[in-house]
Structures are given as structure tokens and as C-alpha cells.
C-alpha atoms as a PDB file:
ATOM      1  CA  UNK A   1      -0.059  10.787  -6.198  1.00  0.00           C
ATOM      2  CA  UNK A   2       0.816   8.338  -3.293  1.00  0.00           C
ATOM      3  CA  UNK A   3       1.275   4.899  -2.020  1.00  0.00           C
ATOM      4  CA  UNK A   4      -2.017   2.849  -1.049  1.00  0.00           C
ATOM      5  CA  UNK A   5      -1.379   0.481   1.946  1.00  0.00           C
ATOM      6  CA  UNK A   6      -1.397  -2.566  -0.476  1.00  0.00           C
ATOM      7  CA  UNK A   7       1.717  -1.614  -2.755  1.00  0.00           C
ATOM      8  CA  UNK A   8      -0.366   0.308  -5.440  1.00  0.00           C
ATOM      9  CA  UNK A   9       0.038   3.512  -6.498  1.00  0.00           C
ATOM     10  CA  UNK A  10      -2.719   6.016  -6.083  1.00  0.00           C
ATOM     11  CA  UNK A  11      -3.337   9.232  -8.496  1.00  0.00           C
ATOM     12  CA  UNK A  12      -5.965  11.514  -8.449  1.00  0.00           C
ATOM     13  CA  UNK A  13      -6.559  14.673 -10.802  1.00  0.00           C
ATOM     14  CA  UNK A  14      -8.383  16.799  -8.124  1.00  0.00           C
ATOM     15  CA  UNK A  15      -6.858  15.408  -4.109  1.00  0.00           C
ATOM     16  CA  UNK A  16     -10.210  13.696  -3.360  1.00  0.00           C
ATOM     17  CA  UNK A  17     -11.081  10.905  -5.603  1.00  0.00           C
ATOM     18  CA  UNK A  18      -8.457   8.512  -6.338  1.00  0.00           C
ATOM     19  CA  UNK A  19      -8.160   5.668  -8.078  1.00  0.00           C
ATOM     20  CA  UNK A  20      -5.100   2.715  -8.718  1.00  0.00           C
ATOM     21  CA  UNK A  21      -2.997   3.161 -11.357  1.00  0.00           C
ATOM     22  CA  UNK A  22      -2.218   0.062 -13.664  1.00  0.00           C
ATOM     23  CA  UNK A  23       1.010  -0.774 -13.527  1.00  0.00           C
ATOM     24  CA  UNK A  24       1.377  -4.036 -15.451  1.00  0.00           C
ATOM     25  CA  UNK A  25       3.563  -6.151 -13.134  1.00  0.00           C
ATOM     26  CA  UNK A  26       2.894  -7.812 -10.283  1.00  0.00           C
ATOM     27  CA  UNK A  27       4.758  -5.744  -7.378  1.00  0.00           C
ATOM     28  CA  UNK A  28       4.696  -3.922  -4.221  1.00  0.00           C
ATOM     29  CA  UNK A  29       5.316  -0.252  -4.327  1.00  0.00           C
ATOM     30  CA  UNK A  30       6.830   1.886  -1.010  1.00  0.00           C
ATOM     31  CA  UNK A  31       7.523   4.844  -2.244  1.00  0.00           C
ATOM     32  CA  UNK A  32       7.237   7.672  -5.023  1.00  0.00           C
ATOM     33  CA  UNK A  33       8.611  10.631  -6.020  1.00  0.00           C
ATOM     34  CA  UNK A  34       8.571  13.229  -8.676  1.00  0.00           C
ATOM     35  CA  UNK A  35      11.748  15.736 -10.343  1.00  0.00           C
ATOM     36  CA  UNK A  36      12.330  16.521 -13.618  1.00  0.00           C
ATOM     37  CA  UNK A  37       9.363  16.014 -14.660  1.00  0.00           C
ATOM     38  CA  UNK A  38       9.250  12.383 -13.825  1.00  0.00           C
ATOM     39  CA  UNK A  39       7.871  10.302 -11.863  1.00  0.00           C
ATOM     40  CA  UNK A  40       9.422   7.462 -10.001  1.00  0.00           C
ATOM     41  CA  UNK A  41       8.095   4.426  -8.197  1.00  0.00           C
ATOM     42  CA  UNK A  42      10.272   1.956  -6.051  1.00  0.00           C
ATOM     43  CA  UNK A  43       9.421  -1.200  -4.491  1.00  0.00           C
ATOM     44  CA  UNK A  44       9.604  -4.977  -4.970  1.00  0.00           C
ATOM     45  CA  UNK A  45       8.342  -7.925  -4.369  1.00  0.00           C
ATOM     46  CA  UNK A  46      10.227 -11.445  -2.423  1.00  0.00           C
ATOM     47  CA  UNK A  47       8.081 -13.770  -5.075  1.00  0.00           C
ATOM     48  CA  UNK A  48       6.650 -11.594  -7.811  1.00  0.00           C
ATOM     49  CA  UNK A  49       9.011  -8.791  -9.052  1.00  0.00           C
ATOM     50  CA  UNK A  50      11.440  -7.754  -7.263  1.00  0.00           C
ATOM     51  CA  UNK A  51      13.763  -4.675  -7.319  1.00  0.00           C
ATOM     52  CA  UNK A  52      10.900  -2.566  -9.122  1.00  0.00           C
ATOM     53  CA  UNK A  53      11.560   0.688 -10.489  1.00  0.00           C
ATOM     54  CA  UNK A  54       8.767   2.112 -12.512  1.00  0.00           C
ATOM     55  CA  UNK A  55       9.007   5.835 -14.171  1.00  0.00           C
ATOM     56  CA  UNK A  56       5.591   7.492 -15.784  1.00  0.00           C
ATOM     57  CA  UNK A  57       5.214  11.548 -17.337  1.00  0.00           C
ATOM     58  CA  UNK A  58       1.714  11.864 -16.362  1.00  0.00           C
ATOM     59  CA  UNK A  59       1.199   8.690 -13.823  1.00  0.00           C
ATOM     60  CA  UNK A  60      -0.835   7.140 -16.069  1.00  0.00           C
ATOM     61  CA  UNK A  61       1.520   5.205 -18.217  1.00  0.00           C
ATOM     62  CA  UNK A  62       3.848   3.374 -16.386  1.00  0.00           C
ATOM     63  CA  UNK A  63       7.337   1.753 -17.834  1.00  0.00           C
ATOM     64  CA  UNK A  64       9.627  -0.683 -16.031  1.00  0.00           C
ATOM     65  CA  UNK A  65      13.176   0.013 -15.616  1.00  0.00           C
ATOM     66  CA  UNK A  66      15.664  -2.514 -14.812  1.00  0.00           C
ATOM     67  CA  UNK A  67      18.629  -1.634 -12.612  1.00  0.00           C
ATOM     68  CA  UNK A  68      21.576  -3.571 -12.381  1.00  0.00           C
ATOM     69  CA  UNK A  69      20.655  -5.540  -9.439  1.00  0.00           C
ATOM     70  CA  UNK A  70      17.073  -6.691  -7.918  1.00  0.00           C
ATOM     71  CA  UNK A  71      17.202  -5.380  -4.644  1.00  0.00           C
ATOM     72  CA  UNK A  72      13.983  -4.416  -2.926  1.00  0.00           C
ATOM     73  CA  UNK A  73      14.076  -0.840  -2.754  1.00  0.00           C
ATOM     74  CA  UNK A  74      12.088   0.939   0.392  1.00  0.00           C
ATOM     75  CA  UNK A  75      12.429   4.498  -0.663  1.00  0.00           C
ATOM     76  CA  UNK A  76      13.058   6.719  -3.246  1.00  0.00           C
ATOM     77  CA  UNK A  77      14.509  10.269  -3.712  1.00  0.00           C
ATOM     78  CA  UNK A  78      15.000  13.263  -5.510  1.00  0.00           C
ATOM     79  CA  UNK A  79      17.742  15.923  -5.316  1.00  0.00           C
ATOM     80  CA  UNK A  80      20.641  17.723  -6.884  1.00  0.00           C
ATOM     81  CA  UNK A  81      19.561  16.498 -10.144  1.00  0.00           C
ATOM     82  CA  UNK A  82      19.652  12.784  -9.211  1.00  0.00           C
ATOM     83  CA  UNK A  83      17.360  10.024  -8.325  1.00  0.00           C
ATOM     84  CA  UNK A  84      18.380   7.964  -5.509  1.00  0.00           C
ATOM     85  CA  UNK A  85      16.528   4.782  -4.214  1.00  0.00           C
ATOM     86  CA  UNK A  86      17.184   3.575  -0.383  1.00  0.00           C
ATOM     87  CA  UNK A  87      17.728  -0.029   0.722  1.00  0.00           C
ATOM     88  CA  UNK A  88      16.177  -1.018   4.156  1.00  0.00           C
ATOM     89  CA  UNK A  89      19.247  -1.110   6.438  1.00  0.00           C
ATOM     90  CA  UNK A  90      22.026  -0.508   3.390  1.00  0.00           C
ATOM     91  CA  UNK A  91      23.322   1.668   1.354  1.00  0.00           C
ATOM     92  CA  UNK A  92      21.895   3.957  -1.380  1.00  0.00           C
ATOM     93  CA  UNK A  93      21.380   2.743  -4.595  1.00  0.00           C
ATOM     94  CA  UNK A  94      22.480   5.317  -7.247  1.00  0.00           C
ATOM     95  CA  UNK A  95      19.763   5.300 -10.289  1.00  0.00           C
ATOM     96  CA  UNK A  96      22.762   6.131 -12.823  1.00  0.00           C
ATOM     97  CA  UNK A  97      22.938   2.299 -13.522  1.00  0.00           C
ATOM     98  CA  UNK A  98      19.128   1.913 -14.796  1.00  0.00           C
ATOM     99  CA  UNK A  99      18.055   1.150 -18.408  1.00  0.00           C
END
């Protein structure tokens, strides 16, 4: 699983052939990450949806979260039992807070 250059996500099932996984809002995804078994998507868009977080089990079926705020997230992280997302140029933003 990774990021295409145009905000999608790409998943594959063997590392060669991969193909966009339908995500059901209109957004721009930078980054991805996976822990407890579950993966995590971060992004956001300045006229479509911004602040996106987006959690799947198996990368095919994708859910929206909604986090307290609608900031633009840039990166996303994994560690310590905790997933964090990064702000370009600000603090972290702590994914305790998401429904």
C-alpha cells in the first residue's frame, strides 16, 4: 500500500500490479500507515474535504473519521501504541480525539 502522486491511495495484493482504492470522498491523501492492524490514511483537501482521516482492515473498505478539527494533515504515524498525524510546520495532532 502507498500514496500515488495524485492523492490516491494505491494497494496491491502481490507489489507489482496496483490499482486505486475507492475511497468515497473527494480528497487528497499524503500519507499512510499501518499498526494494530489498521490502516490509516491522512490528508485533506483546501476545497473538497479537508482534514481527512480515513481507517480500512484490509484497504479495501475505507471509513471516514472525523477529528475534532479540519486541519490538513501531511503525515501520519505509528508508535507506542498510538496514532499520530503531523501538521506541515505545527504541532502533532494526537488521534485520541477522533470518532
Amino acid at each position: 500500500m502507498r500514496v500515488s502522486s495524485g492523492g490516491g491511495i494505491l494497494t496491491s495484493k502481490d507489489g507489482s500490479g496496483w490499482g486505486e482504492a475507492q475511497l468515497g470522498i473527494c480528497t487528497f491523501v499524503r500519507s499512510v500507515t499501518f499498526g494494530q492492524g489498521l490502516i490509516v490514511a491522512v490528508g485533506g483537501s483546501y476545497v473538497d474535504v479537508p482534514g481527512a482521516i480515513l481507517t480500512s482492515r484490509d484497504g479495501v473498505t475505507w471509513v471516514r473519521r472525523h477529528a475534532t478539527n479540519k486541519v490538513n494533515l501531511h503525515d501520519v504515524t505509528y508508535g507506542d501504541g498510538h496514532f499520530r498525524g503531523h501538521r506541515r510546520f505545527r504541532d502533532d495532532f494526537d488521534f485520541d480525539e477522533w470518532h
